[in-house]
C-alpha atoms as a PDB file:
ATOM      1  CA  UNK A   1     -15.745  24.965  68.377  1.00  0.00           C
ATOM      2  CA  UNK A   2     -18.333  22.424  69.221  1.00  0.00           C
ATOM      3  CA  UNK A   3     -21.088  22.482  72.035  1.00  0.00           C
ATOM      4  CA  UNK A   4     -20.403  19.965  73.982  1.00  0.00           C
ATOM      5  CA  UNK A   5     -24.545  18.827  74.870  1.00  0.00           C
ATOM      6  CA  UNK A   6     -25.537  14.594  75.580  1.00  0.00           C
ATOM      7  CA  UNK A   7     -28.736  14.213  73.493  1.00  0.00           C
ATOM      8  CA  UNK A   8     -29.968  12.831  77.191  1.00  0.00           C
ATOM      9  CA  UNK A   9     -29.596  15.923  78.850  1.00  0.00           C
ATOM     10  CA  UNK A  10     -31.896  18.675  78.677  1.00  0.00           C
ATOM     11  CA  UNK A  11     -30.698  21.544  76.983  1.00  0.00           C
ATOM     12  CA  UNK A  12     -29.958  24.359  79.427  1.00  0.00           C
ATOM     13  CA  UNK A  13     -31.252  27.962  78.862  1.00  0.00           C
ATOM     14  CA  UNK A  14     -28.728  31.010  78.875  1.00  0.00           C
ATOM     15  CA  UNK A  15     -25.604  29.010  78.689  1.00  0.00           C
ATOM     16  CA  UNK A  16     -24.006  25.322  77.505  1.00  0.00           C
ATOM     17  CA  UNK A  17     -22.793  22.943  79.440  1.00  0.00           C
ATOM     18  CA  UNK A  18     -19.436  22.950  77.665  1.00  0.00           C
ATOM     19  CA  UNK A  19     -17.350  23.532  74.235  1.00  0.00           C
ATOM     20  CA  UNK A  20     -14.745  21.507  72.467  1.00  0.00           C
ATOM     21  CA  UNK A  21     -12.171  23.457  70.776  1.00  0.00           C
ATOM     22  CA  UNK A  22      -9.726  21.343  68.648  1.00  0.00           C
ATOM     23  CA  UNK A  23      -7.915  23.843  66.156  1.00  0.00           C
ATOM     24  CA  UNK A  24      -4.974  26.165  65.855  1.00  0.00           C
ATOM     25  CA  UNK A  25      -6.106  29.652  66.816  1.00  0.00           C
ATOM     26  CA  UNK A  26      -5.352  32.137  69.681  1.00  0.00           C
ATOM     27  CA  UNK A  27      -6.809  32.399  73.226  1.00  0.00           C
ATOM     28  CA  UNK A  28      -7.922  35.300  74.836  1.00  0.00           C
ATOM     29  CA  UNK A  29      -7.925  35.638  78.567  1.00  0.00           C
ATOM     30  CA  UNK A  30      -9.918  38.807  80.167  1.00  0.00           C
ATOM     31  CA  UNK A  31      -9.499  39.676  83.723  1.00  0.00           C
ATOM     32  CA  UNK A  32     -12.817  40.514  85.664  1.00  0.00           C
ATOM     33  CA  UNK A  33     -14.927  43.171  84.376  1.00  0.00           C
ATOM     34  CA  UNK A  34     -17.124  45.263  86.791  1.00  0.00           C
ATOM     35  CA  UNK A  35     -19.695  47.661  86.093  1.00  0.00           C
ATOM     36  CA  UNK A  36     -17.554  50.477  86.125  1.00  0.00           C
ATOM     37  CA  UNK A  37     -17.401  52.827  83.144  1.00  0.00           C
ATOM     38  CA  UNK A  38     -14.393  54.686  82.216  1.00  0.00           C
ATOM     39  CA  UNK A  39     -14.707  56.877  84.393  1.00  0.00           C
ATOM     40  CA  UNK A  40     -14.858  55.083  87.604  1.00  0.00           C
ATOM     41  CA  UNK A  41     -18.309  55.494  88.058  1.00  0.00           C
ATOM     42  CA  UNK A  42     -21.435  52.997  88.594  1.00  0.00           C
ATOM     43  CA  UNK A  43     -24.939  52.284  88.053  1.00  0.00           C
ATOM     44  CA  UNK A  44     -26.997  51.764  90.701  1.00  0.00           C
ATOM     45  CA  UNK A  45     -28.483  48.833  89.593  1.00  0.00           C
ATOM     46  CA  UNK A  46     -27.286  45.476  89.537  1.00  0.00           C
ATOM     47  CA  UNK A  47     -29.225  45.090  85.577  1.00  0.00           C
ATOM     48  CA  UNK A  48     -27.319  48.179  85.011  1.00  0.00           C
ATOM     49  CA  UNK A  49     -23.481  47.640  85.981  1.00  0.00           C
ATOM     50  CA  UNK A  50     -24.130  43.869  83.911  1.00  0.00           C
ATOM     51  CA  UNK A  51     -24.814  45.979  80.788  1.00  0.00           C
ATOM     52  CA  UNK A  52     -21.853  47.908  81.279  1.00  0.00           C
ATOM     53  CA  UNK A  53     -19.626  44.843  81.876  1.00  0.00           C
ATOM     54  CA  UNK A  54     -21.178  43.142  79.275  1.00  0.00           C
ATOM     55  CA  UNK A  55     -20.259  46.049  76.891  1.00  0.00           C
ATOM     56  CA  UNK A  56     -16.885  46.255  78.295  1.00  0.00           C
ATOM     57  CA  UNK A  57     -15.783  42.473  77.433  1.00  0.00           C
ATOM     58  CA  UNK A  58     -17.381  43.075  73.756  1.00  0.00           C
ATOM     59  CA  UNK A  59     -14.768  46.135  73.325  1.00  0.00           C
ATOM     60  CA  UNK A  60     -12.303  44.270  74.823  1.00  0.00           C
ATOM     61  CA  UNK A  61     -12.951  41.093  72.486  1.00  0.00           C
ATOM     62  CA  UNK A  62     -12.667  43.541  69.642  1.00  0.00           C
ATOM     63  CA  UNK A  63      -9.293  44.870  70.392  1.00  0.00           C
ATOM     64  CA  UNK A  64      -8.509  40.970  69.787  1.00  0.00           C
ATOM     65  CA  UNK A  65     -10.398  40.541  66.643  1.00  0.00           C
ATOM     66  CA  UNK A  66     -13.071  38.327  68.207  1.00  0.00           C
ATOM     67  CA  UNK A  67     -16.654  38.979  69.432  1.00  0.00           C
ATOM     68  CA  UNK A  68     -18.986  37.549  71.548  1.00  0.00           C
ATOM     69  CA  UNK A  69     -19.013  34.466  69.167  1.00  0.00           C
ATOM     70  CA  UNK A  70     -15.422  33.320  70.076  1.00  0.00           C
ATOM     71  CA  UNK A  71     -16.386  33.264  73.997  1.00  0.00           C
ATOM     72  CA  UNK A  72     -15.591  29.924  75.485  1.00  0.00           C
ATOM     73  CA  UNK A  73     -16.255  30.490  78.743  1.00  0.00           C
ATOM     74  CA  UNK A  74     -17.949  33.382  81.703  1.00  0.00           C
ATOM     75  CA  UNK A  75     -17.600  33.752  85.032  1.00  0.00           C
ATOM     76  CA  UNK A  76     -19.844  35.531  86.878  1.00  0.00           C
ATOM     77  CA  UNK A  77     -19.115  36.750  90.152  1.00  0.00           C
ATOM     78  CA  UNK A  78     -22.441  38.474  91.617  1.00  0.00           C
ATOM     79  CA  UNK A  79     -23.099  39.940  95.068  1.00  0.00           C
ATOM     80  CA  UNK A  80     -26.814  39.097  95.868  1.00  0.00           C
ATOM     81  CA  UNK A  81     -29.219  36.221  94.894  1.00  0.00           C
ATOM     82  CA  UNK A  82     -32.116  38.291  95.298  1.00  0.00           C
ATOM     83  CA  UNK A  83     -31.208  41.427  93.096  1.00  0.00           C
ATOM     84  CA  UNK A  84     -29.901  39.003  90.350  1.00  0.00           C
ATOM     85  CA  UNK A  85     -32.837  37.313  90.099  1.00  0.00           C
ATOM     86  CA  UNK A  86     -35.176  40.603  90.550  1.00  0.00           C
ATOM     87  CA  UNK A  87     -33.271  41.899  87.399  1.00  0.00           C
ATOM     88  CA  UNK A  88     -33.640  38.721  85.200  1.00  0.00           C
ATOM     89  CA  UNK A  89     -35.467  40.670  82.670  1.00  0.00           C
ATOM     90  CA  UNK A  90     -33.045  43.443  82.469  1.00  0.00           C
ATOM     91  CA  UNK A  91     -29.852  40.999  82.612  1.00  0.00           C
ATOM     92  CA  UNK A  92     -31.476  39.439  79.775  1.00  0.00           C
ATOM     93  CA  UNK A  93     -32.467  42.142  77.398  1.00  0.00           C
ATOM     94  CA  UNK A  94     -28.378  43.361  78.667  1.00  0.00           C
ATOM     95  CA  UNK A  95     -27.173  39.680  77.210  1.00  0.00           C
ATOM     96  CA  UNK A  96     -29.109  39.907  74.006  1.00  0.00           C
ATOM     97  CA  UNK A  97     -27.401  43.773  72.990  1.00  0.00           C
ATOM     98  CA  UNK A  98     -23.950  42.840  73.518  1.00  0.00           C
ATOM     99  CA  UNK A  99     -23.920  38.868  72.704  1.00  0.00           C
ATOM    100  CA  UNK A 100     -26.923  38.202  70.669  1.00  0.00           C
ATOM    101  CA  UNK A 101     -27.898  34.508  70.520  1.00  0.00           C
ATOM    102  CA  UNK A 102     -24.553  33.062  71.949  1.00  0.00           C
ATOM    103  CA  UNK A 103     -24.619  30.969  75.392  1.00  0.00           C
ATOM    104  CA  UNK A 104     -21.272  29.905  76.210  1.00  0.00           C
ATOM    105  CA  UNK A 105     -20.632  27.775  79.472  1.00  0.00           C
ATOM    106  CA  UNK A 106     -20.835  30.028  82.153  1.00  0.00           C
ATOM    107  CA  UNK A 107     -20.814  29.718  86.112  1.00  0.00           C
ATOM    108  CA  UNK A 108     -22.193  32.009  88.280  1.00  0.00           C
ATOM    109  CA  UNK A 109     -21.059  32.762  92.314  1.00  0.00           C
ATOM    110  CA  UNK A 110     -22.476  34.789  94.999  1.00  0.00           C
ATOM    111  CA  UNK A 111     -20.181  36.177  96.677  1.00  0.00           C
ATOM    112  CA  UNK A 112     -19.931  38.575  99.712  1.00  0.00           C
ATOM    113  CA  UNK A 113     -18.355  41.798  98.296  1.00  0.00           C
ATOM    114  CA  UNK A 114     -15.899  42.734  95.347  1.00  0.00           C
ATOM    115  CA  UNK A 115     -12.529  44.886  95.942  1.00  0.00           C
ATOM    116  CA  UNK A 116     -14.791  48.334  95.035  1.00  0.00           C
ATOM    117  CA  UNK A 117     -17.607  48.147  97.032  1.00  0.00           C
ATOM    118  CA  UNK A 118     -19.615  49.725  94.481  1.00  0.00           C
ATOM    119  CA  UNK A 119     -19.566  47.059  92.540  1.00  0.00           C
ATOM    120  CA  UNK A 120     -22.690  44.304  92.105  1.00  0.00           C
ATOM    121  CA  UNK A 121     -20.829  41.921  89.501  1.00  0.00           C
ATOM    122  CA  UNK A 122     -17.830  41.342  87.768  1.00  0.00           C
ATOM    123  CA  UNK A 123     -17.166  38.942  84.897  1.00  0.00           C
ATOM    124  CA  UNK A 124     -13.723  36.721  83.824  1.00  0.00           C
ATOM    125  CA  UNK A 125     -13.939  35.507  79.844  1.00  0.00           C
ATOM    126  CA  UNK A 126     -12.209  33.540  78.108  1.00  0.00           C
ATOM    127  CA  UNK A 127     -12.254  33.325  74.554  1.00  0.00           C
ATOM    128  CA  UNK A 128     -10.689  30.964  71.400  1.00  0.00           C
ATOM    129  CA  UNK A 129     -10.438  32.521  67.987  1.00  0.00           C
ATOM    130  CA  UNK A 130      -9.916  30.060  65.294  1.00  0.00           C
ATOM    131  CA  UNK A 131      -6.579  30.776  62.674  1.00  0.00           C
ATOM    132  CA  UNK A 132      -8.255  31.797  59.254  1.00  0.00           C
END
């Protein structure tokens, strides 16, 4: 996989522009994960149901044989501006626990509401693991 990033551009924090993949390998394709553990239940706190997603899609990943590395691409799907940027911090320290020092492209919506109500965010992944 290669970054896709124009020496002109500035380099964007938190995410790339875009990747090149041009091998064999498999895709993976992850539905939407909210911020609901196993049990149906969630945090109060936007910062708080992102951790959980983010830990979600890692477990997921594994089950495939691919970590946050082989992400290709995130879609966020968030419910207010105003708490997402109020939890920055928290988002942040989330990001850096489950994917370490990877930035794949990512796009993020607000949106008006999820199907549970409960829910502040839910994220789509798709990932590309190279054949060995």
């Amino acid at each position: 996989m290669r970054i896709l990033q124009p020496a002109e551009w500035p380099k964007p924090r938190g995410f790339s522009h875009g990747v090149m993949v041009d091998a064999p390998g498999k895709w993976i394709v992850l539905a939407g994960q909210t911020g609901g553990d196993e049990k149906g239940e969630y945090q109060p706190d936007l910062a708080g149901q992102v951790a959980v997603a983010l830990r979600k899609i890692i477990k997921l990943l594994a089950e495939a044989g691919a970590g946050p590395e082989h992400i290709v691409r995130l879609t966020w799907y968030l419910t207010s501006r105003s708490e997402y940027e109020a939890a920055a911090a928290a988002i942040g320290a989330a990001w850096r626990e489950t994917l370490g020092r990877n930035f794949p492209p990512s796009t993020l919506l607000y949106i008006s509401g999820l199907v549970t109500e409960r829910a502040k965010v839910e994220i789509e992944v798709t990932a590309f693991v190279p054949a060995a």
